[in-house]
C-alpha atoms as a PDB file:
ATOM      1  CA  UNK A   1       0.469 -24.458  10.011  1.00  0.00           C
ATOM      2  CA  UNK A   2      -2.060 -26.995  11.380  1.00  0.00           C
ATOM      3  CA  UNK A   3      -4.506 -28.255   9.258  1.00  0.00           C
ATOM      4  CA  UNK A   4      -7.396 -26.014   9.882  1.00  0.00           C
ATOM      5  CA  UNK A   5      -5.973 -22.794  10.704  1.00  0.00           C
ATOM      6  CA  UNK A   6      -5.880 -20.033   8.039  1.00  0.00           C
ATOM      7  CA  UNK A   7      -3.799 -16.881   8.708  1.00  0.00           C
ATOM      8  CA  UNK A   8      -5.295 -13.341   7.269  1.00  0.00           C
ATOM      9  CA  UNK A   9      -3.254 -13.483   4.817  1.00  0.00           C
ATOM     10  CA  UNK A  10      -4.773 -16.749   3.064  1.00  0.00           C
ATOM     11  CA  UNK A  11      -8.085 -15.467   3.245  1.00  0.00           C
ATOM     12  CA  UNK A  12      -6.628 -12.169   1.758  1.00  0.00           C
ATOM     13  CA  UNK A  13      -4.593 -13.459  -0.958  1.00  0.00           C
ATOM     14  CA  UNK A  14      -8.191 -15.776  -1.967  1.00  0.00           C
ATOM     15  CA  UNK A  15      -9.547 -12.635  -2.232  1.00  0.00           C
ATOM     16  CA  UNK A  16      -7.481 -10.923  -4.882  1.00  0.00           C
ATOM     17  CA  UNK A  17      -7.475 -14.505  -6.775  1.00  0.00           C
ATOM     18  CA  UNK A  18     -11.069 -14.013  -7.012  1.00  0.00           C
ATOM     19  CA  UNK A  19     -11.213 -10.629  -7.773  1.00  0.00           C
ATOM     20  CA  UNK A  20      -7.825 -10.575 -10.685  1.00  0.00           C
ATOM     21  CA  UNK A  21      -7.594 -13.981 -11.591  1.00  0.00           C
ATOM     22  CA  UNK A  22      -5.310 -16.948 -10.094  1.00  0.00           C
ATOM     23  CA  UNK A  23      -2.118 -15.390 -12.201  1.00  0.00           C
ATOM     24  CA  UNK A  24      -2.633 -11.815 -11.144  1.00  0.00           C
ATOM     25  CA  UNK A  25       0.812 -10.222  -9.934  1.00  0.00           C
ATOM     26  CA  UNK A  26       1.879  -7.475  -7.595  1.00  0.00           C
ATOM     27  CA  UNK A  27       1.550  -4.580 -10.771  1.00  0.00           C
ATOM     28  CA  UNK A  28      -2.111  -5.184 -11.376  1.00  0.00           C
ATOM     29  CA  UNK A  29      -3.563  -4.625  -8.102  1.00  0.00           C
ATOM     30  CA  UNK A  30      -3.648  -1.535  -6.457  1.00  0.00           C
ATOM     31  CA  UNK A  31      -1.270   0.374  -4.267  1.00  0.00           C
ATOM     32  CA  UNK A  32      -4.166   0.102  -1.348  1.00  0.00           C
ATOM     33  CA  UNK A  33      -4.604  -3.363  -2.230  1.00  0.00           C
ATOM     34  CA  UNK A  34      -0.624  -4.462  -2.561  1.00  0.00           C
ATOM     35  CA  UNK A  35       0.055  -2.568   0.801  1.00  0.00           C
ATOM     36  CA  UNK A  36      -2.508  -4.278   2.419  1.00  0.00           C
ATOM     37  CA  UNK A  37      -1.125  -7.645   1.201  1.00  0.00           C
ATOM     38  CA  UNK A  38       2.565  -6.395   2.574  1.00  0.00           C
ATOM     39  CA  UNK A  39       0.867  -6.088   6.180  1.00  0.00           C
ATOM     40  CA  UNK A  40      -0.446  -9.034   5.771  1.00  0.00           C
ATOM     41  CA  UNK A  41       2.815 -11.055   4.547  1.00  0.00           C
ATOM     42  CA  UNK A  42       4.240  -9.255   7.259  1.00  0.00           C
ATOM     43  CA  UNK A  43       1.955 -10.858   9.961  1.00  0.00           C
ATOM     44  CA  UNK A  44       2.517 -14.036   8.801  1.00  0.00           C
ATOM     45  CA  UNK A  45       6.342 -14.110   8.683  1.00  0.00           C
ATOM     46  CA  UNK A  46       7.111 -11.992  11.497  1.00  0.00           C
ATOM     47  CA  UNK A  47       4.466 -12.233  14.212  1.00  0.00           C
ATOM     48  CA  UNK A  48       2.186 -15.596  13.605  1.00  0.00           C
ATOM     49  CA  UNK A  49       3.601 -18.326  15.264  1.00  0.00           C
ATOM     50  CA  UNK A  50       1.343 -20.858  13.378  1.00  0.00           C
ATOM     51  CA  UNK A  51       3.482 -20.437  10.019  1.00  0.00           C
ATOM     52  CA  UNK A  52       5.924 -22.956   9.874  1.00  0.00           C
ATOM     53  CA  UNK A  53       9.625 -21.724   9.336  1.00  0.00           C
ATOM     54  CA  UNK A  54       9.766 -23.142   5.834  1.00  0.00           C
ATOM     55  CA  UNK A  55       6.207 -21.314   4.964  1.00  0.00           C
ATOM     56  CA  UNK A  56       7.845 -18.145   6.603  1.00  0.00           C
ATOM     57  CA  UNK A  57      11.101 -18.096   4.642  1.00  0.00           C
ATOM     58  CA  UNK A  58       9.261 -18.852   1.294  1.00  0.00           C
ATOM     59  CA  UNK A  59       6.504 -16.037   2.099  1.00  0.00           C
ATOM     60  CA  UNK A  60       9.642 -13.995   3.173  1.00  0.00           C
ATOM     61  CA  UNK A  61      10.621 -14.004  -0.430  1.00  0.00           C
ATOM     62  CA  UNK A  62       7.147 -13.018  -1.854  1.00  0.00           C
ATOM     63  CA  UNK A  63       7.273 -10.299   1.080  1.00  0.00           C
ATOM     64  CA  UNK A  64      10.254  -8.765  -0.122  1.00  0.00           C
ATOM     65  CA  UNK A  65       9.410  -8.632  -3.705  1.00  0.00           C
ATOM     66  CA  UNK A  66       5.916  -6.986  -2.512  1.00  0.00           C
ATOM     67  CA  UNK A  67       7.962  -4.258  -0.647  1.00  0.00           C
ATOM     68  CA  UNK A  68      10.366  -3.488  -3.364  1.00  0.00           C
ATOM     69  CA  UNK A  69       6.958  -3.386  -5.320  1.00  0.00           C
ATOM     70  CA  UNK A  70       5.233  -1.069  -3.467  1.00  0.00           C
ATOM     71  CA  UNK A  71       8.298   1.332  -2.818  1.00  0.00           C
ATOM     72  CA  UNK A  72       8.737   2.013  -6.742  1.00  0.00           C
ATOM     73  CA  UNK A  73       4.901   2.325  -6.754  1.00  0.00           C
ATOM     74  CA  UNK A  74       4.988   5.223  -3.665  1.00  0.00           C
ATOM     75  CA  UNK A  75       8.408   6.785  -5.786  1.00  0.00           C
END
């Protein structure tokens, strides 16, 4: 990313720091509020060309534990 751009899903993520801590993990925040970070991980992997590929595969990983997250959360 260049130095002064933030993607949503920095500003997002500073967000729930604020709000559950810095170690707060996928099962304490809400479903509303861990599908909302999946769109957001989304975004930045799949659609914001600003993410470098080594930010994308390592936020790839964090995406697919959110999914797998939210999935046994909507079972």
């Amino acid at each position: 990313m260049s130095d002064d751009y933030r993607p949503p899903l920095a500003d997002y993520w500073d967000q729930l720091e604020s709000r559950y801590g810095g170690g707060f993990n996928f099962q304490q925040i809400s479903r509303d509020e861990l599908a909302q970070l999946v769109e957001h991980l989304r975004q930045a992997v799949k659609n914001d060309p600003q993410v470098t590929d080594v930010e994308k595969q390592n936020l790839g990983l964090v995406l697919k534990h959110a999914e797998q997250t939210l999935e046994k959360r909507s079972a």
